[in-house]
Protein backbone atom coordinates (compact mmCIF):
# COMPACT_ATOMS: atom_id res chain seq x y z
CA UNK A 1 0.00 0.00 0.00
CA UNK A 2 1.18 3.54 -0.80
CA UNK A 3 2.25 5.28 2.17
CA UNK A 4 2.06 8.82 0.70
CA UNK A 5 -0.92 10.17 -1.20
CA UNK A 6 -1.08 9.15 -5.31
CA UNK A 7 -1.51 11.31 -8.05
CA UNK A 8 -3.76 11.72 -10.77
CA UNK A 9 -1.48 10.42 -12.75
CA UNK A 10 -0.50 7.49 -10.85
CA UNK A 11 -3.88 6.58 -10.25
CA UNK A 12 -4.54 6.35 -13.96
CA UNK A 13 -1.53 4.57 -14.79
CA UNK A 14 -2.52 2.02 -11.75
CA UNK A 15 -5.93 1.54 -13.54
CA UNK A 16 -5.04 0.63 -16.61
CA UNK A 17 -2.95 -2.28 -15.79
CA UNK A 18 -6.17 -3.60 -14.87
CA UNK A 19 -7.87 -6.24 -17.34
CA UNK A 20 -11.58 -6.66 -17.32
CA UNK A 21 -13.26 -9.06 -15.00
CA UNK A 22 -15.95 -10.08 -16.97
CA UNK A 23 -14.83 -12.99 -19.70
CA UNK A 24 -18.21 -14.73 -20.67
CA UNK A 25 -20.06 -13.02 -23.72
CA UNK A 26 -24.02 -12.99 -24.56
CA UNK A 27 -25.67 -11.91 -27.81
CA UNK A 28 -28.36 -9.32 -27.79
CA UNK A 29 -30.83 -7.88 -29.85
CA UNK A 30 -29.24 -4.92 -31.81
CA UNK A 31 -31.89 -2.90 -30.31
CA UNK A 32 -31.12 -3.47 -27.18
CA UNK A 33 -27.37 -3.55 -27.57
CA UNK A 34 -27.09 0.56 -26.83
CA UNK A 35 -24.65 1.21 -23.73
CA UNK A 36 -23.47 -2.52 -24.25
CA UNK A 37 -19.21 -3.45 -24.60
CA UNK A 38 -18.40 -5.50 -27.67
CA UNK A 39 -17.05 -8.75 -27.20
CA UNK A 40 -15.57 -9.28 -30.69
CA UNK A 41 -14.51 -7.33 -33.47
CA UNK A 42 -17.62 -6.67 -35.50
CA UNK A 43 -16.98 -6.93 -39.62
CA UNK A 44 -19.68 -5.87 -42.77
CA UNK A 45 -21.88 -8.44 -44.14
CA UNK A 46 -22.71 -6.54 -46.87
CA UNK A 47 -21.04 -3.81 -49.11
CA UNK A 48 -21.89 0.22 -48.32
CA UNK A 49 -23.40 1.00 -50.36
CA UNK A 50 -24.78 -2.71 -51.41
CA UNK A 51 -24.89 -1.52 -55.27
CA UNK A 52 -24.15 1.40 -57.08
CA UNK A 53 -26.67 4.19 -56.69
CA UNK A 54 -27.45 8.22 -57.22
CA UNK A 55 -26.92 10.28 -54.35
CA UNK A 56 -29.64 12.78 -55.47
CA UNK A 57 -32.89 13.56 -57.24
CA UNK A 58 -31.51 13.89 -60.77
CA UNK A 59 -30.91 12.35 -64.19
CA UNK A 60 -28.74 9.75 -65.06
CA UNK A 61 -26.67 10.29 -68.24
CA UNK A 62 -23.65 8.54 -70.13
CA UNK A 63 -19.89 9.64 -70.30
CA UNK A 64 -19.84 10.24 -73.76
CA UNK A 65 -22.51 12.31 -74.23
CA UNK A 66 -21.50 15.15 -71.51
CA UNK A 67 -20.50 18.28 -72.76
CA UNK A 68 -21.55 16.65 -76.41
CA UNK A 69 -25.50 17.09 -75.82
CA UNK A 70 -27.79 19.62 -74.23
CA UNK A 71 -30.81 18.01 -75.20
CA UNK A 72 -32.39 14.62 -73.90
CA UNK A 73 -35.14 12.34 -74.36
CA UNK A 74 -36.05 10.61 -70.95
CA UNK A 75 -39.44 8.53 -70.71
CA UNK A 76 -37.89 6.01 -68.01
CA UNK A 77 -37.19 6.60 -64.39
CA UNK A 78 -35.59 4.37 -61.68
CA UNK A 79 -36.85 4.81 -57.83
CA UNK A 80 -34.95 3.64 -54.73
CA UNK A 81 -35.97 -0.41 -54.48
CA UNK A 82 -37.34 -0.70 -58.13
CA UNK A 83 -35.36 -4.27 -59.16
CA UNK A 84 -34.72 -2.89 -62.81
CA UNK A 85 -31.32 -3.11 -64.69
CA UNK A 86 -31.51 -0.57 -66.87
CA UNK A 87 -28.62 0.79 -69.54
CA UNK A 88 -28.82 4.04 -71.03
CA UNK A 89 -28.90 4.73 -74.66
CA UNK A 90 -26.74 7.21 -76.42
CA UNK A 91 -29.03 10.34 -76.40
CA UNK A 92 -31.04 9.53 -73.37
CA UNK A 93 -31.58 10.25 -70.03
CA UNK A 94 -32.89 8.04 -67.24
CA UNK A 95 -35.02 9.88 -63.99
CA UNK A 96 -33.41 8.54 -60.98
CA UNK A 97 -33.97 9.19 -57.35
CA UNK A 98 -32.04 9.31 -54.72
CA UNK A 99 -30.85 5.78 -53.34
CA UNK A 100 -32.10 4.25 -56.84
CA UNK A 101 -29.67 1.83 -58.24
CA UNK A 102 -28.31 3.15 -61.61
CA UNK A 103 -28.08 2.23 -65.05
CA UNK A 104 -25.33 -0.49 -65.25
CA UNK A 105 -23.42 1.77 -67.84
CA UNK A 106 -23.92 5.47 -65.74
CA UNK A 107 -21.91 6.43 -63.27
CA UNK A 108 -23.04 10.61 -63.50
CA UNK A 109 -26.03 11.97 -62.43
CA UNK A 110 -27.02 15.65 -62.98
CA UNK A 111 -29.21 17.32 -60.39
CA UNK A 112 -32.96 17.68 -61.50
CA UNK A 113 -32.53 21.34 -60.13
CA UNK A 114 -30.19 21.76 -62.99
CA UNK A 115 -32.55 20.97 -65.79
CA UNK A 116 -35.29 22.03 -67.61
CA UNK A 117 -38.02 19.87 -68.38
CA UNK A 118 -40.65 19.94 -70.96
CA UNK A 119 -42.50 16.17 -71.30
CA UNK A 120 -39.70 14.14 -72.15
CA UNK A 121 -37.73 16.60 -73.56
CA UNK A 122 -34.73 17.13 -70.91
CA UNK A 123 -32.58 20.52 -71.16
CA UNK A 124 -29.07 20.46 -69.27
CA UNK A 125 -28.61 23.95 -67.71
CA UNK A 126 -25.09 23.12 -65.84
CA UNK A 127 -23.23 20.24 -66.97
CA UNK A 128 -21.86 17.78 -64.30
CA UNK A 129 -18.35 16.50 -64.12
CA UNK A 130 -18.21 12.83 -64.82
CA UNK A 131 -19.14 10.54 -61.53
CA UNK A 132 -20.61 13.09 -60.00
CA UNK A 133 -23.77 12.78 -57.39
CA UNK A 134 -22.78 8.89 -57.97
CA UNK A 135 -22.01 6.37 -54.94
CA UNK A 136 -20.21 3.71 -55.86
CA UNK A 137 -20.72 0.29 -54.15
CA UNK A 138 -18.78 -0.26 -51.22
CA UNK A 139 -16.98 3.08 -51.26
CA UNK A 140 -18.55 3.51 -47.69
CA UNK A 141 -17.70 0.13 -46.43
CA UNK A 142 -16.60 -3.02 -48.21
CA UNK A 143 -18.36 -6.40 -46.79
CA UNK A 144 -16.06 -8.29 -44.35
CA UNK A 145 -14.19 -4.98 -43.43
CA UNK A 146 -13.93 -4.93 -39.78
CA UNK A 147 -16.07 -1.85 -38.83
CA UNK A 148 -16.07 -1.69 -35.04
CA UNK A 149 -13.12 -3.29 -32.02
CA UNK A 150 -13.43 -5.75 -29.31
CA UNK A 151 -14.59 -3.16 -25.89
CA UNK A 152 -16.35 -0.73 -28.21
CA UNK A 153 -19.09 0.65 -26.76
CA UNK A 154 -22.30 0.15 -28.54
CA UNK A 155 -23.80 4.09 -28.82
CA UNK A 156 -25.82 6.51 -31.03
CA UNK A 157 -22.36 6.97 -32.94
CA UNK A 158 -22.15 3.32 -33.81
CA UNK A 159 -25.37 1.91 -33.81
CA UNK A 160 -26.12 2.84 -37.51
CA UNK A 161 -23.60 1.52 -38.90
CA UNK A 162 -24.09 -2.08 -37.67
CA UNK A 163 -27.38 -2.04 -38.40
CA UNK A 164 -26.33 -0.99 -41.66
CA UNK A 165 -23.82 -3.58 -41.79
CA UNK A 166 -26.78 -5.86 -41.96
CA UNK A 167 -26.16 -6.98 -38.30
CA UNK A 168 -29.36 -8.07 -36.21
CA UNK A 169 -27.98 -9.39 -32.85
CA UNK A 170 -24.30 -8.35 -31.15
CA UNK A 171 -21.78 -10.13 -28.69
CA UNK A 172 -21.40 -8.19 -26.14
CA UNK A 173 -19.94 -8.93 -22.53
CA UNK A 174 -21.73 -9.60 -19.60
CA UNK A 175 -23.33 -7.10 -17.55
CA UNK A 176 -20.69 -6.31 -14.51
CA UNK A 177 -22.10 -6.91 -11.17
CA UNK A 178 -21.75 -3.90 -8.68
CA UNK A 179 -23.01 -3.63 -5.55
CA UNK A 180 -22.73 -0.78 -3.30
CA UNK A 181 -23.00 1.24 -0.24
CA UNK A 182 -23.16 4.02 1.88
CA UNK A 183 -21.89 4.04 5.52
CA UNK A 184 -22.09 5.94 8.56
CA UNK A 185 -24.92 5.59 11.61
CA UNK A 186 -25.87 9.18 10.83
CA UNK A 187 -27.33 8.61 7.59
CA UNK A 188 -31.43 8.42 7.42
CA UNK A 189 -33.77 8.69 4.26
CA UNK A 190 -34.44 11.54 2.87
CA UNK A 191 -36.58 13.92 5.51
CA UNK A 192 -37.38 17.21 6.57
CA UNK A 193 -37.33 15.91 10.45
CA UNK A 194 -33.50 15.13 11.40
CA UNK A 195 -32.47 14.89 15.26
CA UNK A 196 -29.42 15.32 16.27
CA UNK A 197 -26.73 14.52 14.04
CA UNK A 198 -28.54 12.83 11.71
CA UNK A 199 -28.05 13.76 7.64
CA UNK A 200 -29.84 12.60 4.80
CA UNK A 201 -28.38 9.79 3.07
CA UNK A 202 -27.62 11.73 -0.01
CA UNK A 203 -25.02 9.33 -1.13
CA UNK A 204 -26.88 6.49 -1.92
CA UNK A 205 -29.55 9.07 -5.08
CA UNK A 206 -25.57 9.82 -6.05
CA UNK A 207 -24.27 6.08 -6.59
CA UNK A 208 -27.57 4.64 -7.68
CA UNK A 209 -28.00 7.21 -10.94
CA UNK A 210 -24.25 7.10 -11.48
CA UNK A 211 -23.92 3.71 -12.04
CA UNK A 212 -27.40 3.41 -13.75
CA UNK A 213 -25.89 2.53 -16.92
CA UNK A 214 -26.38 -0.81 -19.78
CA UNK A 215 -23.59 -2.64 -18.86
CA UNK A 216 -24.00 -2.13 -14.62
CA UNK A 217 -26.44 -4.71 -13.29
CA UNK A 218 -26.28 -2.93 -10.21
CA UNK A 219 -27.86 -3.60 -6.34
CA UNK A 220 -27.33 -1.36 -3.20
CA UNK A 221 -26.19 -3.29 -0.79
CA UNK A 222 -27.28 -1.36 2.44
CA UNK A 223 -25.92 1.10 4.66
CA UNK A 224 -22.77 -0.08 6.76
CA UNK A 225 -23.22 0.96 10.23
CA UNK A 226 -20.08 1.92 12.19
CA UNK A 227 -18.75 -1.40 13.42
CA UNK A 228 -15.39 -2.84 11.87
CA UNK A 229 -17.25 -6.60 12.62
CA UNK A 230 -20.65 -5.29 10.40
CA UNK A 231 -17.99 -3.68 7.99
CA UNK A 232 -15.91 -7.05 7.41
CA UNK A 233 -19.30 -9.52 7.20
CA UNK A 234 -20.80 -6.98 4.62
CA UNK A 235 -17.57 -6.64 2.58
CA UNK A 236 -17.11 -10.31 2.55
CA UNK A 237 -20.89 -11.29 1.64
CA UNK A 238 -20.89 -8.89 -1.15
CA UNK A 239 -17.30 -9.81 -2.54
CA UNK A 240 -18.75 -13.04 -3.11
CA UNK A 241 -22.17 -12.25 -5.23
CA UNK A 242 -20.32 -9.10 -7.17
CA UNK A 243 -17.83 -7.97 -9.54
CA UNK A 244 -17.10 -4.78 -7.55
CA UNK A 245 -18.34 -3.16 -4.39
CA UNK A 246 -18.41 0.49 -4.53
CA UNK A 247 -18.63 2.46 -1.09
CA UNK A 248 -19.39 6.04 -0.20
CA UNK A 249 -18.06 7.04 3.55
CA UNK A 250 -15.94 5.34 6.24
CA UNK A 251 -12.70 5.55 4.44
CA UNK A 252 -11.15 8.50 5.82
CA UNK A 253 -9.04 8.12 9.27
CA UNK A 254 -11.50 8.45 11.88
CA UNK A 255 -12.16 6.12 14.87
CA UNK A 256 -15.62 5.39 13.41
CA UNK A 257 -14.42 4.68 9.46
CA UNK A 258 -13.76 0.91 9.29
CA UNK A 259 -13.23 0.29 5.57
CA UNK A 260 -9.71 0.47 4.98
CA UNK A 261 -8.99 -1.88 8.05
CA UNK A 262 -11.64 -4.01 6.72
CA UNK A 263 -10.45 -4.08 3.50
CA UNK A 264 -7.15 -4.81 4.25
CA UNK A 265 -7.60 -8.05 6.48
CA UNK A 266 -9.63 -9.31 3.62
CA UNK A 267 -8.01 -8.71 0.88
CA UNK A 268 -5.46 -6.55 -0.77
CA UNK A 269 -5.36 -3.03 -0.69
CA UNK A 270 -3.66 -1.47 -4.30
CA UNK A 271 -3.83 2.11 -2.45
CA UNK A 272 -5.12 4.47 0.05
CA UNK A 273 -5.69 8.59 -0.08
CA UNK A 274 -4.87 10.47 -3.45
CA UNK A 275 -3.22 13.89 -3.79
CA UNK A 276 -6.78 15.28 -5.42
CA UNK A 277 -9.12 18.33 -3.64
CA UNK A 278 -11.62 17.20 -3.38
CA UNK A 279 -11.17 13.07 -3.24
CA UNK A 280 -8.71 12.65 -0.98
CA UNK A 281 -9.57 9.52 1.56
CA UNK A 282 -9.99 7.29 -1.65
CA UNK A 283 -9.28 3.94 -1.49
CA UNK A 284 -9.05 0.92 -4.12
CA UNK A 285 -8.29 -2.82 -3.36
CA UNK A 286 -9.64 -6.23 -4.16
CA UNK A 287 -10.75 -9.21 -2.20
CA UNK A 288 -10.54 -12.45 -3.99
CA UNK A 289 -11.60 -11.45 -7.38
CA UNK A 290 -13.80 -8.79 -6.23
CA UNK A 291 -12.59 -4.90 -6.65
CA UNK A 292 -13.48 -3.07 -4.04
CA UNK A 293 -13.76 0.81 -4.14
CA UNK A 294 -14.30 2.92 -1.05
CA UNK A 295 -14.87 6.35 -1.68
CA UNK A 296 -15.25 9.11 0.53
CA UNK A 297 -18.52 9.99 2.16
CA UNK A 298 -18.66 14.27 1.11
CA UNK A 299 -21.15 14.09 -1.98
CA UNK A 300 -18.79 16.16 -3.92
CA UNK A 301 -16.04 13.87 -3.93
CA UNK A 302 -18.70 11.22 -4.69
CA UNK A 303 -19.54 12.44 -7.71
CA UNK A 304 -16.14 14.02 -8.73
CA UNK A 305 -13.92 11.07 -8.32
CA UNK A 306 -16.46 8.63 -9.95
CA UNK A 307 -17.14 10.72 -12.95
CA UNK A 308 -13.16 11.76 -13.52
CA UNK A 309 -11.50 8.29 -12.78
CA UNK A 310 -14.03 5.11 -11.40
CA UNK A 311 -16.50 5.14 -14.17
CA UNK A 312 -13.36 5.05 -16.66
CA UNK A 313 -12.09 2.15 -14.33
CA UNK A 314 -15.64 0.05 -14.40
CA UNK A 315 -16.25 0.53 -18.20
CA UNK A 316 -12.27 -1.11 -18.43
CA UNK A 317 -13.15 -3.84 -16.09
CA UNK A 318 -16.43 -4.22 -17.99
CA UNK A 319 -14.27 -4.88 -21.15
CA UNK A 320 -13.99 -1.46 -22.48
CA UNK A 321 -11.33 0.60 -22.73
CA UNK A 322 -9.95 3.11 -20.35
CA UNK A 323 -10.87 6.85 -21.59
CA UNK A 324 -11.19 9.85 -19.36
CA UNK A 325 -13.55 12.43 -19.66
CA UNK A 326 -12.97 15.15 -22.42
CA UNK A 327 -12.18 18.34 -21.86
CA UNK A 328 -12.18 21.84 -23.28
CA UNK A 329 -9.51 24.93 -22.37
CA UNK A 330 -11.12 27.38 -20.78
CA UNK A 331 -9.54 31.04 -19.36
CA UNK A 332 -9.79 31.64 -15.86
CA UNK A 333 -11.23 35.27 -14.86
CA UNK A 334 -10.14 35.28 -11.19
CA UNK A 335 -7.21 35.04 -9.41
CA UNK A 336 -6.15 32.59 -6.08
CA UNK A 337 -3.50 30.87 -4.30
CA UNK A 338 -3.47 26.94 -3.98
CA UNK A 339 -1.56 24.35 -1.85
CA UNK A 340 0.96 22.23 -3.97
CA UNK A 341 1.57 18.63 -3.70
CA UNK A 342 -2.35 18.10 -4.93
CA UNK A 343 -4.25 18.66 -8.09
CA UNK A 344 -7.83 20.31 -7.23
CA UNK A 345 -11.21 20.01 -9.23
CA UNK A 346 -12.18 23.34 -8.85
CA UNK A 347 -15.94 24.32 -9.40
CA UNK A 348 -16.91 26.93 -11.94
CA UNK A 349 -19.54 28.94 -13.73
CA UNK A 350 -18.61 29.35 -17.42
CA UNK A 351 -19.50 32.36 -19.22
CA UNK A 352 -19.36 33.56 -22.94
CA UNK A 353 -16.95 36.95 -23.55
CA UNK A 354 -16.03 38.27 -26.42
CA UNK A 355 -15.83 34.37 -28.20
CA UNK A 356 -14.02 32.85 -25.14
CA UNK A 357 -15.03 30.40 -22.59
CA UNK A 358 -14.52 32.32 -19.53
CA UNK A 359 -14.59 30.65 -15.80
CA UNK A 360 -15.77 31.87 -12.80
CA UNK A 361 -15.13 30.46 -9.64
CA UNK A 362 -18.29 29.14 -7.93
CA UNK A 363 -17.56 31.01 -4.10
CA UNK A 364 -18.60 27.49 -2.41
CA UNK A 365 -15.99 24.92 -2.37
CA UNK A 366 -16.00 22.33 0.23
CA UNK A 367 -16.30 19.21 -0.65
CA UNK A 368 -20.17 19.28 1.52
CA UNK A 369 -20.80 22.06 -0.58
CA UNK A 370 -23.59 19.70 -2.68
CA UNK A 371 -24.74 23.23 -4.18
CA UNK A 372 -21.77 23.46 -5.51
CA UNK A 373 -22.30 20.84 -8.22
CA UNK A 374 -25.46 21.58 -8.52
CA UNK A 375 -25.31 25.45 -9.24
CA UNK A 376 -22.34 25.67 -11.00
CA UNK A 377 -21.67 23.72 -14.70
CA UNK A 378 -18.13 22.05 -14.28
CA UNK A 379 -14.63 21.78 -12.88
CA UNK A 380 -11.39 23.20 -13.98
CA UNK A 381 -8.59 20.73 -13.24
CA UNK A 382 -5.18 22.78 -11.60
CA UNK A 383 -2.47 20.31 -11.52
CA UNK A 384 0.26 19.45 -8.68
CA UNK A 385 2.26 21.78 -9.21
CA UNK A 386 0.52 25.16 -9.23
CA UNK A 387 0.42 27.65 -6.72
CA UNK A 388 -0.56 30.55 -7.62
CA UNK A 389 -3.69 31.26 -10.66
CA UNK A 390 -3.64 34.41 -12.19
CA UNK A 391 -6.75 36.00 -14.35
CA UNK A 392 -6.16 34.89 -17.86
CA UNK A 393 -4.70 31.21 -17.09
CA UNK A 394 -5.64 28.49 -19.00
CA UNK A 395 -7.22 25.53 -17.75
CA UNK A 396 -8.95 22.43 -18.74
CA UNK A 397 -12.95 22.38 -18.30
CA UNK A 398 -14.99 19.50 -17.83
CA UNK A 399 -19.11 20.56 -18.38
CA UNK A 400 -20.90 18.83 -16.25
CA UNK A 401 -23.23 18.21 -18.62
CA UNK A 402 -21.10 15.37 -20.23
CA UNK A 403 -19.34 14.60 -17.22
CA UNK A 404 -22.58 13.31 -15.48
């Protein structure tokens, strides 16, 4: 176990050694494949486009007549899924419509915008170049080209083009089993009438819609009360019916937080605290072949450290790949001083000025602040090394609105 604090950076590095957990594949229904990791690479069964066809509303014409004739005779037309093999005759032009398989000896279409028409009498206004507004089959795509990767994730980006593939059902791994928790005696549901130190149990809304995703078969696992005898039955129990237990609370140093203790006369324990603000009491370790991942119990860090570095982790376990969250630069329109020795997710409100992304610094930051994700729109990450930021820094920006 680490004795001093990881980076972001070494965290990452840590987590992508890791190989995914779940070997045994299923085939699904292509239209219920969305979210889903594939297990194979996925190749064409057919050619894109299957045959060769006019990409718009126009008239087919031969080579040898362009720039020859101006005038056309055109009593036959082709529509997208007539079966006809036509071939034009010197002199003549054929109506096609987009989609429509074209003459066997055409490979230029003019646009019907650029004619005139009188019956079937067809006037060229602007002559096309030769294969124009033509698609030829399998320019697109050709059949048995491999079109997606093993650990792709099935998504509205994607999903097309395996249907158009002519793919009906996908193999795809396993849904991962996670089960987690919240800890901590002071936690109740949600209510307006707390006594004493009781707080509502936030955490568990947090875990339950972040992990509420197509390849998660997911099942909270209760609320660990205080007790390092409750913590080690519950760890154990659940280590043996899931892929990975995910925790919110009791990892930090307290007398009361029982997790890492737990954790380590179970199993193994990869690491323990992380030079981040917020995040720091994180902790990631495995018993058996069970991952465990305690995170702390502030709401921000929750949410933070899931979205920037556990979610990447589960879809690679899952048998995706490893990708962090994008980012955009964004200029900084305040000034502040910052410990070293940590990186820090700092929470801004991004403005438009003058064609720049501008950040403001959202004026709550604890990591109880829960307003503070929900009123502001992302985080700025300032790495390890900086003190000191100065108005008109540049930083990366993560919106919440793709982060979550």
């Amino acid at each position: 176990m680490n004795k001093l604090p990881l980076t972001k950076k070494q965290i990452v590095k840590l987590f992508k050694k890791q190989n995914a957990i779940i070997i045994k594949p299923e085939f699904v229904d292509l239209q219920n494949s969305q979210g889903r990791f594939l297990f194979e690479d996925l190749k064409s069964k057919v050619n894109l486009p299957p045959f060769n066809n006019s990409a718009v509303d126009g008239y087919a014409l031969l080579k040898k007549d362009l720039n020859k004739k101006k005038f056309f005779y055109c009593d036959r037309r082709i529509a997208a899924g007539d079966k006809k093999n036509i071939k034009i005759k010197s002199g003549e032009a054929v109506r096609v419509f987009t989609g429509a398989k074209m003459p066997s000896n055409s490979s230029t279409v003019v646009m019907q915008e650029n004619t005139l028409i009188n019956k079937n009498r067809i006037e060229i206004l602007k002559v096309p170049s030769f294969g124009e507004n033509y698609r030829l089959k399998g320019e697109d795509i050709k059949k048995n080209q491999k079109i997606l990767f093993k650990g792709s994730k099935i998504n509205q980006q994607n999903i097309n083009l395996i249907a158009a593939s002519g793919i009906r059902k996908v193999k795809v791994f396993k849904k991962i089993k996670i089960g987690f928790f919240t800890s901590g005696n002071e936690l109740r549901k949600p209510t307006n009438n707390l006594k004493y130190s009781e707080i509502n149990n936030s955490n568990f809304f947090a875990l339950n819609s972040l992990l509420d995703q197509k390849f998660i078969s997911k099942k909270y696992c209760g609320n660990l009360k205080d007790n390092l005898k409750i913590v080690k039955n519950n760890l154990l129990s659940a280590s043996k019916k899931n892929n990975i237990i995910i925790t919110a609370g009791g990892a930090s140093v307290g007398d009361e937080d029982h997790l890492i203790n737990a954790l380590s006369n179970l199993g193994n324990l990869f690491f323990w605290r992380a030079a981040i603000k917020p995040g720091r009491p994180i902790a990631v370790g495995r018993i058996n072949n069970c991952y465990v991942i305690c995170l702390p119990g502030n709401p921000v860090s929750v949410q933070l450290l899931y979205a920037m570095l556990i979610n990447p982790l589960v879809e690679k376990l899952s048998g995706g790949g490893f990708k962090l969250p994008n980012s955009n630069k964004i200029v900084a329109n305040f000034s502040m001083k910052k410990k070293t020795q940590r990186m820090e997710w700092l929470r801004i409100i991004k403005k438009r000025v003058n064609k720049k992304d501008i950040a403001l610094k959202y004026p709550k930051q604890g990591s109880g602040m829960i307003s503070s994700v929900s009123y502001s729109d992302g985080i700025i990450e300032i790495n390890e090394d900086v003190s000191e930021i100065n108005k008109g820094d540049i930083f990366d920006f993560y919106d919440f609105n793709t982060l979550f």
